[in-house]
PDB file of N, CA and C in Angstrom:
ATOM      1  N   UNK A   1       0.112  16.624  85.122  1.00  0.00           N
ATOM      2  CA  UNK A   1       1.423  16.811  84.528  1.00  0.00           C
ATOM      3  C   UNK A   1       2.486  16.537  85.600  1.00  0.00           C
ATOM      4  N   UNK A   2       3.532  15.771  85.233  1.00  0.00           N
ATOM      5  CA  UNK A   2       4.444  15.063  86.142  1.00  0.00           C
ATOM      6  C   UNK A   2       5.518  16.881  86.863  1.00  0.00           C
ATOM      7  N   UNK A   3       5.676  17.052  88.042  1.00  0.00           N
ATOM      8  CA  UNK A   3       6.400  18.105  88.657  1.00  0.00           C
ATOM      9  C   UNK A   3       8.484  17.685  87.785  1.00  0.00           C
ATOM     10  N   UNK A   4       8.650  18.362  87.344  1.00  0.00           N
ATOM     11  CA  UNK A   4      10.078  18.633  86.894  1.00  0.00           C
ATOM     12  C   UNK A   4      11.157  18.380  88.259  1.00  0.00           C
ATOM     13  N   UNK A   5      12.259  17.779  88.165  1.00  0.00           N
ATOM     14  CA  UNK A   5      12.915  17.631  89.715  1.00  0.00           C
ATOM     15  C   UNK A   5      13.770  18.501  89.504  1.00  0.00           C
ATOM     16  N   UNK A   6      14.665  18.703  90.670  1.00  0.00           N
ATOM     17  CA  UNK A   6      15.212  20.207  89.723  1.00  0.00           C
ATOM     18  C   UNK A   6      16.116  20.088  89.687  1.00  0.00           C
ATOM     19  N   UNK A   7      17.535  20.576  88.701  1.00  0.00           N
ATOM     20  CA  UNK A   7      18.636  20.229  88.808  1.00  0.00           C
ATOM     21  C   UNK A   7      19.554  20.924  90.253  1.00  0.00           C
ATOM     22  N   UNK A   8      20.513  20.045  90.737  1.00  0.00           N
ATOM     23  CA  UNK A   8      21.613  20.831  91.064  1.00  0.00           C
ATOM     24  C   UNK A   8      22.806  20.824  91.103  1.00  0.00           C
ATOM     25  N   UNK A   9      23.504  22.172  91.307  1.00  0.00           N
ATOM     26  CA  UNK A   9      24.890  21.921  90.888  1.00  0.00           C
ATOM     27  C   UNK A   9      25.689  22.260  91.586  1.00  0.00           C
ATOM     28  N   UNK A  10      26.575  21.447  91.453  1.00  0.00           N
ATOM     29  CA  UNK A  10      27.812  21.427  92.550  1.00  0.00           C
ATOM     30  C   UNK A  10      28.561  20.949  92.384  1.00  0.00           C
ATOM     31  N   UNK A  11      29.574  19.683  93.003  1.00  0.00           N
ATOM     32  CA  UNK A  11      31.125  19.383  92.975  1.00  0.00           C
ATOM     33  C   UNK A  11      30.300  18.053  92.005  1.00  0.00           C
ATOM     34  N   UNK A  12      31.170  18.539  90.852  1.00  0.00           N
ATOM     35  CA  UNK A  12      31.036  17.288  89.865  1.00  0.00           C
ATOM     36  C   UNK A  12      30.960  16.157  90.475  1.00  0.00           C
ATOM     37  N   UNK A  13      30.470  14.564  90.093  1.00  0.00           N
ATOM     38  CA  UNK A  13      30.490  13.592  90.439  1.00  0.00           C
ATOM     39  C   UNK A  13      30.344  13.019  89.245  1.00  0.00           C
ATOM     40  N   UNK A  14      31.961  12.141  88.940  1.00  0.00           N
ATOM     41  CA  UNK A  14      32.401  11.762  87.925  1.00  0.00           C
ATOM     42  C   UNK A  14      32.524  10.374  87.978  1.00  0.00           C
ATOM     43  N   UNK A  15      32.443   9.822  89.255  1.00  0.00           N
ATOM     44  CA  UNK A  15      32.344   8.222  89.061  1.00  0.00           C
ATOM     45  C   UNK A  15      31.173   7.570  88.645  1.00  0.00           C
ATOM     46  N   UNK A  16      29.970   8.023  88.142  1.00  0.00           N
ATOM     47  CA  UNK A  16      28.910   7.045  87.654  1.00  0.00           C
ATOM     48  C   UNK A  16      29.544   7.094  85.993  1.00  0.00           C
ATOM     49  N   UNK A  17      29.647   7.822  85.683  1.00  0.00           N
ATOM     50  CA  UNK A  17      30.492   8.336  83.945  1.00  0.00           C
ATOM     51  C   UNK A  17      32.024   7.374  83.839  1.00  0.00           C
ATOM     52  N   UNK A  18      32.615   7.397  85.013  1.00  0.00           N
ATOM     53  CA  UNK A  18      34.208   6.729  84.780  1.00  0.00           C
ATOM     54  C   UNK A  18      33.178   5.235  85.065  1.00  0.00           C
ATOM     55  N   UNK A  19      32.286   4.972  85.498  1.00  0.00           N
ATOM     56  CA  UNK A  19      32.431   3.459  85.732  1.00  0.00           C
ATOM     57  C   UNK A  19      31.317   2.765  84.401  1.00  0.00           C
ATOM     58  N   UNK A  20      31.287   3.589  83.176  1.00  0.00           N
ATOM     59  CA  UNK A  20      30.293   2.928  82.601  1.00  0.00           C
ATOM     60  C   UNK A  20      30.670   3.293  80.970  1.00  0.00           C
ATOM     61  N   UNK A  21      32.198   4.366  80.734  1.00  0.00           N
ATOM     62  CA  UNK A  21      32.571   4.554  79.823  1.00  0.00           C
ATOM     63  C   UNK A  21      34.558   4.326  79.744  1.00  0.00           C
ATOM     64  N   UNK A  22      34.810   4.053  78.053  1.00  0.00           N
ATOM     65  CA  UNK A  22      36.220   3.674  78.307  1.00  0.00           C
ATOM     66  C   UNK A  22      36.527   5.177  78.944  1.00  0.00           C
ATOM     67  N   UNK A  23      38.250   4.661  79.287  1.00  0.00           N
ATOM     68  CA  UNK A  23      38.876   6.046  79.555  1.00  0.00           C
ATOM     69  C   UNK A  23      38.634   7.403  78.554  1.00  0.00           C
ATOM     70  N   UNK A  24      38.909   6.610  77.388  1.00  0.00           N
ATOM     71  CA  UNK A  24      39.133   7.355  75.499  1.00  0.00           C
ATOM     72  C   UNK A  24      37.938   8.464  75.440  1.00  0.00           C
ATOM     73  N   UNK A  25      36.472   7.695  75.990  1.00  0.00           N
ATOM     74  CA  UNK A  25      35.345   8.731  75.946  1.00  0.00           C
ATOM     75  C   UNK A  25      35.201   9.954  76.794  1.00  0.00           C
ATOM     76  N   UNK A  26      35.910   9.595  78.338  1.00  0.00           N
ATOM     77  CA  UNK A  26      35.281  10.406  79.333  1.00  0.00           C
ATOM     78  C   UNK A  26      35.351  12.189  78.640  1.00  0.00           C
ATOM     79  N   UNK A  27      36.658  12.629  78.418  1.00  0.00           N
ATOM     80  CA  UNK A  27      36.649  13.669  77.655  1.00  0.00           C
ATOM     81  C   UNK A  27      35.471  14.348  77.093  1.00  0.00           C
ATOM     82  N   UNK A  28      34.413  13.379  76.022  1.00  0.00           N
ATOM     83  CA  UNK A  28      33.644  13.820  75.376  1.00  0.00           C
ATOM     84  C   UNK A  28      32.338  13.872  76.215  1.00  0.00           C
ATOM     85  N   UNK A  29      32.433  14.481  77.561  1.00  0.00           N
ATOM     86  CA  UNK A  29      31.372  14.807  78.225  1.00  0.00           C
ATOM     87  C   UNK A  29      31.425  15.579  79.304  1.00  0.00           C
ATOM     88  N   UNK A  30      30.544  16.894  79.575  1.00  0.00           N
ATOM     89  CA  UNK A  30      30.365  17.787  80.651  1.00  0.00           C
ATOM     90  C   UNK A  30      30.005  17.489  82.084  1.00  0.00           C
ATOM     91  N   UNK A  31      30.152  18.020  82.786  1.00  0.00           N
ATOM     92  CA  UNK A  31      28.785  17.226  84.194  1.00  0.00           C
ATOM     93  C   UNK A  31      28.095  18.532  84.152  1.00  0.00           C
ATOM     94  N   UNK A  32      26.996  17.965  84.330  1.00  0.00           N
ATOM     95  CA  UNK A  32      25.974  19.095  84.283  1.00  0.00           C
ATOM     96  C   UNK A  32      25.411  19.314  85.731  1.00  0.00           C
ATOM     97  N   UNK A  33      25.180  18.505  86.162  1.00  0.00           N
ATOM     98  CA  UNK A  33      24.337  18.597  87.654  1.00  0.00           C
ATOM     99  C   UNK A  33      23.997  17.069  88.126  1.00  0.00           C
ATOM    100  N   UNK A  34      22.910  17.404  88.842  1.00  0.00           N
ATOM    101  CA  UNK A  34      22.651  15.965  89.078  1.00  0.00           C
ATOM    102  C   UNK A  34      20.769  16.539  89.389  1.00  0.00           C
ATOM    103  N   UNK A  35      20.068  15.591  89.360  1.00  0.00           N
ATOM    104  CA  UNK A  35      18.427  15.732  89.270  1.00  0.00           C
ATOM    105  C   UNK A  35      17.871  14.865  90.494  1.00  0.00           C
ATOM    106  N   UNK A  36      18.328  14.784  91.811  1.00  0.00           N
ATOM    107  CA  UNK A  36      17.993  13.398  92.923  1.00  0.00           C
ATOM    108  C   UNK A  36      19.349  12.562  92.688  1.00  0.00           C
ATOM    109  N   UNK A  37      18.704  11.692  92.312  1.00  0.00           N
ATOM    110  CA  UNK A  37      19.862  10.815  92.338  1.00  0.00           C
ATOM    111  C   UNK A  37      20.676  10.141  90.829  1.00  0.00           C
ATOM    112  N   UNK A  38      20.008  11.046  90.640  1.00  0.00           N
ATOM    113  CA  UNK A  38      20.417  10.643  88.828  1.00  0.00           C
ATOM    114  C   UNK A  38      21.569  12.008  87.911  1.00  0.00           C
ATOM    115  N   UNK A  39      23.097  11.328  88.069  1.00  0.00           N
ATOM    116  CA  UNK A  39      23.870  12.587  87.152  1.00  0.00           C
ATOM    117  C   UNK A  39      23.652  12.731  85.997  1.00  0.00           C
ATOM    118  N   UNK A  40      23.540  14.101  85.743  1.00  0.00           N
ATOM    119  CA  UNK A  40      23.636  14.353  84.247  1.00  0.00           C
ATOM    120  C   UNK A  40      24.477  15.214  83.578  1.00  0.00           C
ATOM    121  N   UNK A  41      24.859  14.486  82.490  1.00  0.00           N
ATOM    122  CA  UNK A  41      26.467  14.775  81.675  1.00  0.00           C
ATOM    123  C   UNK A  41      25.934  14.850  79.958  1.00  0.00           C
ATOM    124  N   UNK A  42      26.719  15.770  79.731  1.00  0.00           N
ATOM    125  CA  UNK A  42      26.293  16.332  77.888  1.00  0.00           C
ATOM    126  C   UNK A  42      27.372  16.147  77.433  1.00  0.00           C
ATOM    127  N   UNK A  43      27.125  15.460  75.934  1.00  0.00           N
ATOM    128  CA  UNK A  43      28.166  14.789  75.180  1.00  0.00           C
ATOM    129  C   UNK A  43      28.794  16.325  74.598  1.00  0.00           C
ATOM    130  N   UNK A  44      29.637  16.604  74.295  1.00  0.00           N
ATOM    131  CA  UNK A  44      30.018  17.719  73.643  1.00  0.00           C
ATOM    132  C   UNK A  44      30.025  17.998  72.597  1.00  0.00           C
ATOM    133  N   UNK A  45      29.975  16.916  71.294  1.00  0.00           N
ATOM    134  CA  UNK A  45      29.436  17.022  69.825  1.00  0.00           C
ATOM    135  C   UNK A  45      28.619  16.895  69.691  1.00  0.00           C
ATOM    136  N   UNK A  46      27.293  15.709  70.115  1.00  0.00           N
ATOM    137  CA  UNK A  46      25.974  15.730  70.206  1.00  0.00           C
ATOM    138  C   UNK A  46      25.563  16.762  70.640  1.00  0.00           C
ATOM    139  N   UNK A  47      25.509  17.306  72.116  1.00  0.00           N
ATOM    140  CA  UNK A  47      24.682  17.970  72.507  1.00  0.00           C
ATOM    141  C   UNK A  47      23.545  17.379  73.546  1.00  0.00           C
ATOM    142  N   UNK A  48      23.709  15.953  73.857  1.00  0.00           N
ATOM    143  CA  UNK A  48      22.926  15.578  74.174  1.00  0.00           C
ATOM    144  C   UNK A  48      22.983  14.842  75.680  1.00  0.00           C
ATOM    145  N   UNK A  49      22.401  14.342  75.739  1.00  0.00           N
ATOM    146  CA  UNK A  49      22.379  14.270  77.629  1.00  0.00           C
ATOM    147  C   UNK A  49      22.626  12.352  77.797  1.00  0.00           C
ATOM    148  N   UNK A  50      23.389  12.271  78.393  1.00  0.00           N
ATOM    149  CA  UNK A  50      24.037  11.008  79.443  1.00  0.00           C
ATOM    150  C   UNK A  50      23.425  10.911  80.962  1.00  0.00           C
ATOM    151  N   UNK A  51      22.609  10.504  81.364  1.00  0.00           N
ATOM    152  CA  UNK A  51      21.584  10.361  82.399  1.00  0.00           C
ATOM    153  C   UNK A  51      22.036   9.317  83.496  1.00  0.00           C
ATOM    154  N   UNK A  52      22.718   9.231  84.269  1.00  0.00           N
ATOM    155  CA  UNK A  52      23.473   7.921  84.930  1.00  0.00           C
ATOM    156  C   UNK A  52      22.996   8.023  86.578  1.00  0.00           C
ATOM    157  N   UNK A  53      22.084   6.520  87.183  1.00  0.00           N
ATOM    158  CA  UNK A  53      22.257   7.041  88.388  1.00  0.00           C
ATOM    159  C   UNK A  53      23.247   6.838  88.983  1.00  0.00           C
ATOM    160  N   UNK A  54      23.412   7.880  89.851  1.00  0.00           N
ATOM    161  CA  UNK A  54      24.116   7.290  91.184  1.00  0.00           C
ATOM    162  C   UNK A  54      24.817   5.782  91.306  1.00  0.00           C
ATOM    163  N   UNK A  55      23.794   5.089  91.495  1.00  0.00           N
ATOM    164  CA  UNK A  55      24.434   3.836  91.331  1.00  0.00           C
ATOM    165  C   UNK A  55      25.178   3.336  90.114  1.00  0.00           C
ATOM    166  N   UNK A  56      25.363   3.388  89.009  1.00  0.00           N
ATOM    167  CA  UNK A  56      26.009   3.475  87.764  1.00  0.00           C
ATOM    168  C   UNK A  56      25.176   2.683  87.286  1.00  0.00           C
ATOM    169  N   UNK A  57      24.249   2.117  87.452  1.00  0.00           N
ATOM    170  CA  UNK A  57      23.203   0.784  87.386  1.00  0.00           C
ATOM    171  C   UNK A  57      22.291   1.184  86.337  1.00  0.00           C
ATOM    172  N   UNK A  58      21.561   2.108  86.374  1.00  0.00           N
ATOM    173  CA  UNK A  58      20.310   2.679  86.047  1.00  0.00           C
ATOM    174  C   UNK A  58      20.053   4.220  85.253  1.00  0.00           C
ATOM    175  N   UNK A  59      19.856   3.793  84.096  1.00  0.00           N
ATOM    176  CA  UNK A  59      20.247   5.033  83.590  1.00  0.00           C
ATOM    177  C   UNK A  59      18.805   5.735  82.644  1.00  0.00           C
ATOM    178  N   UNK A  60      18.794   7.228  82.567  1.00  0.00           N
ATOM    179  CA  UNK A  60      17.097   7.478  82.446  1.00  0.00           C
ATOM    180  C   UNK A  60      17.175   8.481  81.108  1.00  0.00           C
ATOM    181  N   UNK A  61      16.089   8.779  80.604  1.00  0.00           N
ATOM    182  CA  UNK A  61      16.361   9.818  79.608  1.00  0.00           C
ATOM    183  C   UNK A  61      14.697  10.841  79.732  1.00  0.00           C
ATOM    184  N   UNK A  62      15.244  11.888  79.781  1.00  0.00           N
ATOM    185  CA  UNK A  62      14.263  13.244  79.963  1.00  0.00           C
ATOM    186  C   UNK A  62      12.770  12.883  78.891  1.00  0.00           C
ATOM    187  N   UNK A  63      11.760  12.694  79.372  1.00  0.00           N
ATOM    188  CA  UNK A  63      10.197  12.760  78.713  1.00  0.00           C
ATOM    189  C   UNK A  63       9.639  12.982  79.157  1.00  0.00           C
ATOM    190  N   UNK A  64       8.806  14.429  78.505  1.00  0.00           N
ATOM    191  CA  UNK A  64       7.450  14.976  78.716  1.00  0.00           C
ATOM    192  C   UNK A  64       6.886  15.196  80.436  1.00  0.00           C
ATOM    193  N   UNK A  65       8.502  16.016  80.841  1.00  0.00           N
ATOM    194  CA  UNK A  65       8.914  16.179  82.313  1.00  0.00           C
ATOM    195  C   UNK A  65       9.100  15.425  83.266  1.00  0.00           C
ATOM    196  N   UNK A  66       9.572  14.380  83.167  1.00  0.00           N
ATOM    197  CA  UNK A  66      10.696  13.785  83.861  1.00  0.00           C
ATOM    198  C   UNK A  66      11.108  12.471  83.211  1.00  0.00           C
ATOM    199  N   UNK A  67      12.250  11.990  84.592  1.00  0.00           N
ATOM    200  CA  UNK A  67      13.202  10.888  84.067  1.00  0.00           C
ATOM    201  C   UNK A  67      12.835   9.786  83.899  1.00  0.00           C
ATOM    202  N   UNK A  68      12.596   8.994  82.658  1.00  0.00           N
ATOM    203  CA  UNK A  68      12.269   7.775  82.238  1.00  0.00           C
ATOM    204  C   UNK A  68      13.563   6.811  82.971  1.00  0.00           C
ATOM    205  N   UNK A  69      13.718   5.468  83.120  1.00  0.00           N
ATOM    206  CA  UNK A  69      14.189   4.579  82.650  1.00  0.00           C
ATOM    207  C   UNK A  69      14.606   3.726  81.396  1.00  0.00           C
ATOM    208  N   UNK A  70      15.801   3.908  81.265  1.00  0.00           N
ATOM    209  CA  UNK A  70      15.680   3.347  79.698  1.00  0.00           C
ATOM    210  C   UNK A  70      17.160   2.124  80.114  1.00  0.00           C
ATOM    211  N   UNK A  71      17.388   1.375  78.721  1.00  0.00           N
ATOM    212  CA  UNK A  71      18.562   0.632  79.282  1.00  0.00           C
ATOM    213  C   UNK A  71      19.120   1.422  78.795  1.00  0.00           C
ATOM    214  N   UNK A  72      21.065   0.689  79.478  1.00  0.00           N
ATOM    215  CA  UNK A  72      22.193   0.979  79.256  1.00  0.00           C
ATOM    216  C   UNK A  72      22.638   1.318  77.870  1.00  0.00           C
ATOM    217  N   UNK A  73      21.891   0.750  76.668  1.00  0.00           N
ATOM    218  CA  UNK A  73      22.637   0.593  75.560  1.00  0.00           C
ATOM    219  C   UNK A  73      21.988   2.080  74.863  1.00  0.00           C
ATOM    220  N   UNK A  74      20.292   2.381  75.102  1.00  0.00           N
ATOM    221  CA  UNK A  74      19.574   3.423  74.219  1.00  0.00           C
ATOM    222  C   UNK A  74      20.536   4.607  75.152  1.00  0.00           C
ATOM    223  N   UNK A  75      20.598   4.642  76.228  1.00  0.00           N
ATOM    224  CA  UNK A  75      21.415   5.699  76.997  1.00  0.00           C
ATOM    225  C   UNK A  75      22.558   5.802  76.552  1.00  0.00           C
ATOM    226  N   UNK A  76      23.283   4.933  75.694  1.00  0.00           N
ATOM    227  CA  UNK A  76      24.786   5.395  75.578  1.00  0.00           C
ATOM    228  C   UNK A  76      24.809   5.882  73.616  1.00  0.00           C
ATOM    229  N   UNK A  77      23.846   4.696  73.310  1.00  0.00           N
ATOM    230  CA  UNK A  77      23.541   5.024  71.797  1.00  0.00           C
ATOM    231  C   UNK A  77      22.777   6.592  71.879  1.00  0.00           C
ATOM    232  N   UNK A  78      21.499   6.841  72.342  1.00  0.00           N
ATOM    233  CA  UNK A  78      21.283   8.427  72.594  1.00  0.00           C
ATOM    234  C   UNK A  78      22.085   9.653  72.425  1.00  0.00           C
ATOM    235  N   UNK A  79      23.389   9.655  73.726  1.00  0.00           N
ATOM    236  CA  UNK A  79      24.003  10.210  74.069  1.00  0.00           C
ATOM    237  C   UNK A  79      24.965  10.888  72.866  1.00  0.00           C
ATOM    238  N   UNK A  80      25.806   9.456  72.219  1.00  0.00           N
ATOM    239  CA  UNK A  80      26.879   9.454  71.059  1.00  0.00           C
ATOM    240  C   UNK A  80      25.829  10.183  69.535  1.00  0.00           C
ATOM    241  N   UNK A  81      24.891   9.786  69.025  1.00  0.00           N
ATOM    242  CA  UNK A  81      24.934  10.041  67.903  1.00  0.00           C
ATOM    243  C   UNK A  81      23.544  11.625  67.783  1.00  0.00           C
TER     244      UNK A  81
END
């Protein structure tokens, strides 16, 4: 069974989120922490998790204990609905 990474939290880090959504969206999301090198941000009507690394490049979604790779588009479609 894959080890869980663990979150942590601290001084938000909001530029992987400002560089990959319009201005109009940023609003509709929390920072949650970050997991290594990967931030994670919750949509506020969904409920659901925005996975962005670091690099704004690469973005992952939580399975069966830990962070997948997924593209840009299932990560942003995920997130919204």
């Amino acid at each position: 069974m894959p080890q869980r990474m663990p979150i942590m939290i601290g001084e938000p880090n909001w530029a992987p989120l400002e560089a990959v959504l319009p201005p109009n969206e940023l609003g509709n999301f929390m920072y949650m922490g970050s997991a290594g090198q990967i931030e994670l941000y919750k949509h506020r009507s969904t409920r659901r998790y925005l996975n962005i690394g670091r690099d704004a490049q690469t973005f992952y979604q939580y399975l069966d204990g830990e962070y997948v790779e997924i593209t840009r588009e299932a990560a942003l479609d995920y997130a919204r609905r």
